[in-house]
Protein backbone atom coordinates (compact mmCIF):
# COMPACT_ATOMS: atom_id res chain seq x y z
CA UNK A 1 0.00 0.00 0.00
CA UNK A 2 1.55 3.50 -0.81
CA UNK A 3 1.69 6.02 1.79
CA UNK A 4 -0.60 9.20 1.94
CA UNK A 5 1.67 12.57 1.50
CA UNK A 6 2.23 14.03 4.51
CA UNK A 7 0.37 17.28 5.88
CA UNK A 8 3.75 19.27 6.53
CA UNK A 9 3.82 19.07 2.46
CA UNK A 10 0.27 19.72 1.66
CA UNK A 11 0.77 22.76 3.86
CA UNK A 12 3.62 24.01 2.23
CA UNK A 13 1.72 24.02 -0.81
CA UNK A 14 -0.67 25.83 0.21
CA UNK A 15 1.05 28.37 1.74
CA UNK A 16 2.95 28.73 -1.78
CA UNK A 17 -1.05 29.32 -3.34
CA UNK A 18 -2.20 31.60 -0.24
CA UNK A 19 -3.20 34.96 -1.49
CA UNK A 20 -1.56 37.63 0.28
CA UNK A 21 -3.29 39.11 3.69
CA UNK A 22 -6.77 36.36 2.45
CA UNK A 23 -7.47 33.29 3.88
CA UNK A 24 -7.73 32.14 0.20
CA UNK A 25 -6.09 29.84 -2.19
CA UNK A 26 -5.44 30.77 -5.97
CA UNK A 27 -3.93 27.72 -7.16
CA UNK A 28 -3.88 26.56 -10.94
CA UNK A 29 -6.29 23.60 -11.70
CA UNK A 30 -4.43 21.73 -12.71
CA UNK A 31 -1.95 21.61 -9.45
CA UNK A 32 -5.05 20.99 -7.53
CA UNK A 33 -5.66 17.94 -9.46
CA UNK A 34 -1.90 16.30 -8.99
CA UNK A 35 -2.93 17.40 -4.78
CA UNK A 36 -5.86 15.35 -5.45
CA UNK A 37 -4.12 12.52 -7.59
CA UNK A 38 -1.43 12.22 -4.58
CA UNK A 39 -3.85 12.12 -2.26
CA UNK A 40 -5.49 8.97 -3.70
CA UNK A 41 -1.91 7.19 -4.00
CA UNK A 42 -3.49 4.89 -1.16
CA UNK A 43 -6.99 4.77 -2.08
CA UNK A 44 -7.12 0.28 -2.53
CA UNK A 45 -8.23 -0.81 -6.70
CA UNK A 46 -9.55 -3.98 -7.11
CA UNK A 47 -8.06 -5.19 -10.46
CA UNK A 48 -10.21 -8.09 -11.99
CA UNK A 49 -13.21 -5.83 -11.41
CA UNK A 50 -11.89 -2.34 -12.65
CA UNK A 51 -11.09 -4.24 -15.67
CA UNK A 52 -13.99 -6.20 -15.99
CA UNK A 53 -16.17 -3.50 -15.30
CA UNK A 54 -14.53 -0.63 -17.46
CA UNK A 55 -13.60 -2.66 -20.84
CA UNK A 56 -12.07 0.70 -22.69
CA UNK A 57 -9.74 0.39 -19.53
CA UNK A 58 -9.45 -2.98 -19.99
CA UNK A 59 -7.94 -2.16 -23.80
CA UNK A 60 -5.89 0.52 -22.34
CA UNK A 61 -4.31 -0.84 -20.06
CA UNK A 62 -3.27 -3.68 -22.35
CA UNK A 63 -1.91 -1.34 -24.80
CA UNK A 64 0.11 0.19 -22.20
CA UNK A 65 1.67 -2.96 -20.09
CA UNK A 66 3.91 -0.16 -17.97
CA UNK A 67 0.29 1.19 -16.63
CA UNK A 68 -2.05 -0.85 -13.83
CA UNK A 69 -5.69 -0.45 -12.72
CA UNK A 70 -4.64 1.38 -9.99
CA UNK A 71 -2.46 3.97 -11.69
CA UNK A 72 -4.82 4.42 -14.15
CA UNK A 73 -8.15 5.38 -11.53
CA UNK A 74 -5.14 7.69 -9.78
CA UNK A 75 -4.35 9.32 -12.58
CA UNK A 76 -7.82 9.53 -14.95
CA UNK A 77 -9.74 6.69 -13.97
CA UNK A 78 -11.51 8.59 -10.75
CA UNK A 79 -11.77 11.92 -12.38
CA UNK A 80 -13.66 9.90 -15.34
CA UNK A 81 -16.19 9.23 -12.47
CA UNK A 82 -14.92 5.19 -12.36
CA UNK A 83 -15.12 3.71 -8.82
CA UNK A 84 -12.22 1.80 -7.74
CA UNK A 85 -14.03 -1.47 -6.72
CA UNK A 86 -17.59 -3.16 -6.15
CA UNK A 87 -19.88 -1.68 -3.56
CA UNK A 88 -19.19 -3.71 -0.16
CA UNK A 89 -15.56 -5.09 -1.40
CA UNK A 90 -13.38 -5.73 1.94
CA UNK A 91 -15.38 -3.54 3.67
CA UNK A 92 -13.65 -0.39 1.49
CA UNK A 93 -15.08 3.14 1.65
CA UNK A 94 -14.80 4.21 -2.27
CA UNK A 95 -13.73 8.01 -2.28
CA UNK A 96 -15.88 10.82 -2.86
CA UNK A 97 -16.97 11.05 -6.55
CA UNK A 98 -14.86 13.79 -8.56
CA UNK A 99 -17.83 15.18 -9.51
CA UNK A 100 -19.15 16.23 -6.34
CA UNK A 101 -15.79 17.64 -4.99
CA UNK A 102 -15.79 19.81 -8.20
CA UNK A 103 -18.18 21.24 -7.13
CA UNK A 104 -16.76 22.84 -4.41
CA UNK A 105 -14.04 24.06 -6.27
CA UNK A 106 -14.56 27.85 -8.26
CA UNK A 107 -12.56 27.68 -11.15
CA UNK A 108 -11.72 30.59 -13.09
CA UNK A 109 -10.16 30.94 -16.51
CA UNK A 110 -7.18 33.51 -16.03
CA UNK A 111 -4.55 34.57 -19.12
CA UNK A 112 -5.02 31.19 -20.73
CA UNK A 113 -4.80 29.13 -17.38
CA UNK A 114 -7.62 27.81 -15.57
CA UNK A 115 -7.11 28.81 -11.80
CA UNK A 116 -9.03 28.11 -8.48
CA UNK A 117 -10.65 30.02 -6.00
CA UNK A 118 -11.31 28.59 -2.83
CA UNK A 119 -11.32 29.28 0.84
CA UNK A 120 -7.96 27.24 2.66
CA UNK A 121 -10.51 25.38 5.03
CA UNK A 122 -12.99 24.32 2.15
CA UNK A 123 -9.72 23.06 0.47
CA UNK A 124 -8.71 21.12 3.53
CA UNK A 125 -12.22 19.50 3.65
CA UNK A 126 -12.11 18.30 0.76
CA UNK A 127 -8.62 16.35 1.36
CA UNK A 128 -10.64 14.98 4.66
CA UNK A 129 -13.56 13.76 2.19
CA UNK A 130 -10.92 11.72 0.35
CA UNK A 131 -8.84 10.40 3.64
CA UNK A 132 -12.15 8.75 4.61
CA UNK A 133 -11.45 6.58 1.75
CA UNK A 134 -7.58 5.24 2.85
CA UNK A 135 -7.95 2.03 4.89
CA UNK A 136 -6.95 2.29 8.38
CA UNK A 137 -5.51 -0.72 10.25
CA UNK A 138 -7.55 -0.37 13.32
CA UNK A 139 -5.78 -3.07 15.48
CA UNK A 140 -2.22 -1.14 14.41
CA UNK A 141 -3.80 2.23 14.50
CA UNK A 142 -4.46 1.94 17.99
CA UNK A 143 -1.55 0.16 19.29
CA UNK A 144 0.73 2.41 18.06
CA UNK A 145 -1.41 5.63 19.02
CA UNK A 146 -2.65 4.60 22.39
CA UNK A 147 -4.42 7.93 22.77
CA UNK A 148 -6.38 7.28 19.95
CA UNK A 149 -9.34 6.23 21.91
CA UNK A 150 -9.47 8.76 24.55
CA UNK A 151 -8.96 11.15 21.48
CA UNK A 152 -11.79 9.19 19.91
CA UNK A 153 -14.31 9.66 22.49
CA UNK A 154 -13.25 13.56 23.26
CA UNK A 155 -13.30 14.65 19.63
CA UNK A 156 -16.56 12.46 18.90
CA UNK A 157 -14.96 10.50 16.37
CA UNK A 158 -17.49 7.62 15.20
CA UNK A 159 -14.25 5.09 14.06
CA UNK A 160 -10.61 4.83 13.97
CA UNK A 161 -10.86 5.92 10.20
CA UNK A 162 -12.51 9.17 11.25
CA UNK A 163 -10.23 10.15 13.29
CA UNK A 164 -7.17 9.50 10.42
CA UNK A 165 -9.06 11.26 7.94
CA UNK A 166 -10.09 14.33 10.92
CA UNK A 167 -7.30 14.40 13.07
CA UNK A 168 -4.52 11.61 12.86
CA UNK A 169 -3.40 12.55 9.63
CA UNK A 170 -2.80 16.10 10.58
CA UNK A 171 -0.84 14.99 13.88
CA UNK A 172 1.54 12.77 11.23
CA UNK A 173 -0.07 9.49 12.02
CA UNK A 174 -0.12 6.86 9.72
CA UNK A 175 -3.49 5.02 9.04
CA UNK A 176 -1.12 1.49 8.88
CA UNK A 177 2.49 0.09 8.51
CA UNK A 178 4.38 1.09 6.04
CA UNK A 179 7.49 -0.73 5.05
CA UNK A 180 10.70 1.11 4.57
CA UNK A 181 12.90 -0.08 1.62
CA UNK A 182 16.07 0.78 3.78
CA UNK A 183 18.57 0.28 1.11
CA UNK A 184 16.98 2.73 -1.29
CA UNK A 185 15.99 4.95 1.64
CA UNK A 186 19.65 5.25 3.02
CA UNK A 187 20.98 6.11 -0.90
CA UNK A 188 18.29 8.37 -1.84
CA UNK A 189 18.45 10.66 1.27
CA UNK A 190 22.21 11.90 2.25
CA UNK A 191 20.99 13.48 5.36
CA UNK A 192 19.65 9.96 6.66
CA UNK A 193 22.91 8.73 6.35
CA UNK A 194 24.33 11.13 8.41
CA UNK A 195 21.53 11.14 10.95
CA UNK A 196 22.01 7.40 11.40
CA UNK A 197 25.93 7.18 11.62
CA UNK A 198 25.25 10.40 14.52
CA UNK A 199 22.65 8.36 16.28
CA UNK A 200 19.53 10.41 15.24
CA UNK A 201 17.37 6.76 14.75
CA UNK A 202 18.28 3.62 15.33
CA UNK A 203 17.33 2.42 11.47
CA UNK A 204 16.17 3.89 8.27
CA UNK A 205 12.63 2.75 9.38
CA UNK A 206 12.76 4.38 12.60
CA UNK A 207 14.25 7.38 10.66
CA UNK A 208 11.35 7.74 8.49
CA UNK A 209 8.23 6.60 11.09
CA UNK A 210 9.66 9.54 13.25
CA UNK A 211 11.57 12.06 11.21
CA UNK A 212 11.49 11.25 7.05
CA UNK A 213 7.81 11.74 7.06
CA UNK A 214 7.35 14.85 8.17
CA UNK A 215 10.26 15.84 6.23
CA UNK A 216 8.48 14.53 2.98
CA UNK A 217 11.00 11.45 2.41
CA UNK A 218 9.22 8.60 0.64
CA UNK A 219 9.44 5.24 2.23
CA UNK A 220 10.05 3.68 -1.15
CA UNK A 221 10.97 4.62 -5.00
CA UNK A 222 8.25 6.64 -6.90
């Protein structure tokens, strides 16, 4: 499963689209859709089904062997309004349709460019909409955050995966285990290197579970 982006980069981001002295964003469309793309890096496809369900995908994708189901609902698939698997499969909560976050968004044509309008807290709600769709390891979830169920019952969270998509994910918390591949990790990033040979974390996982994260270090290669 690929990780979710972490908040510390979503909020640079928007701080980079923040119109001066406004509690508004101005970013282009078209960066709000790769936001939205990343976003859905971890959103679960079930194959046989996306295939078997969407047969121009089906002849796509086997015209383009470097391209899967799931790459292809990232990157068009779930803006085409296709769902990522059957109603009720493993219990998955299928994201938000595109069509209905659109909505939300006010999108102005400016010098050639389409741009969008929107308030910074309307933007973040929509990025909650979509977390409610990343599966959350509940068991994992809670043994790793152990205040996750006084937090639960304080902030009147229904379920473990309302709190990820409401308030873990904003406090850095992963919604399960993600697997570092150390080797690559240790090569790609020069400052883990150093951070490990001065003690910083004991491994490149604990590096990244504690530190890389935040930092925006991926876990593995894109």
């Amino acid at each position: 499963m690929r990780y979710v982006p972490p908040y510390a980069s979503l909020s640079r981001w928007m701080d980079r689209c923040a119109v001066s002295g406004t509690t508004r964003l101005n970013p282009t469309y078209d960066d709000v859709l790769d936001v939205l793309k990343a976003m859905l890096w971890s959103v679960p496809v079930d194959d046989d089904w996306y295939k078997a369900e969407y047969p121009a995908v089906a002849d796509y994708l086997a015209r383009n062997p470097a391209e899967t189901p799931r790459s292809h609902f990232q990157k068009h698939g779930y803006f085409e309004g296709r769902k990522p698997f059957a109603t009720g499969w493993r219990d998955c909560t299928a994201p938000v349709p595109f069509a209905q976050l659109k909505t939300r968004l006010r999108i102005i044509p400016t010098c050639g460019h389409l741009r969008v309008d929107i308030e910074r807290d309307d933007f973040l709600a929509i990025i909650r909409s979509l977390l409610l769709a990343v599966p959350v390891d509940e068991d994992w979830y809670r043994r790793i955050y152990p205040g996750v169920v006084k937090a639960m019952d304080d902030e009147m969270s229904p379920s473990v995966a309302d709190h990820y998509a409401n308030h873990g994910y904003f406090q850095n918390y992963f919604p399960f285990e993600i697997t570092v591949d150390e080797a690559w990790y240790v090569s790609r990033y020069d400052h883990v290197r150093t951070g490990l040979e001065r003690g910083v974390a004991k491994s490149p996982q604990d590096h990244f579970m504690r530190l890389g994260y935040k930092e925006g270090c991926r876990p593995t290669p894109p």
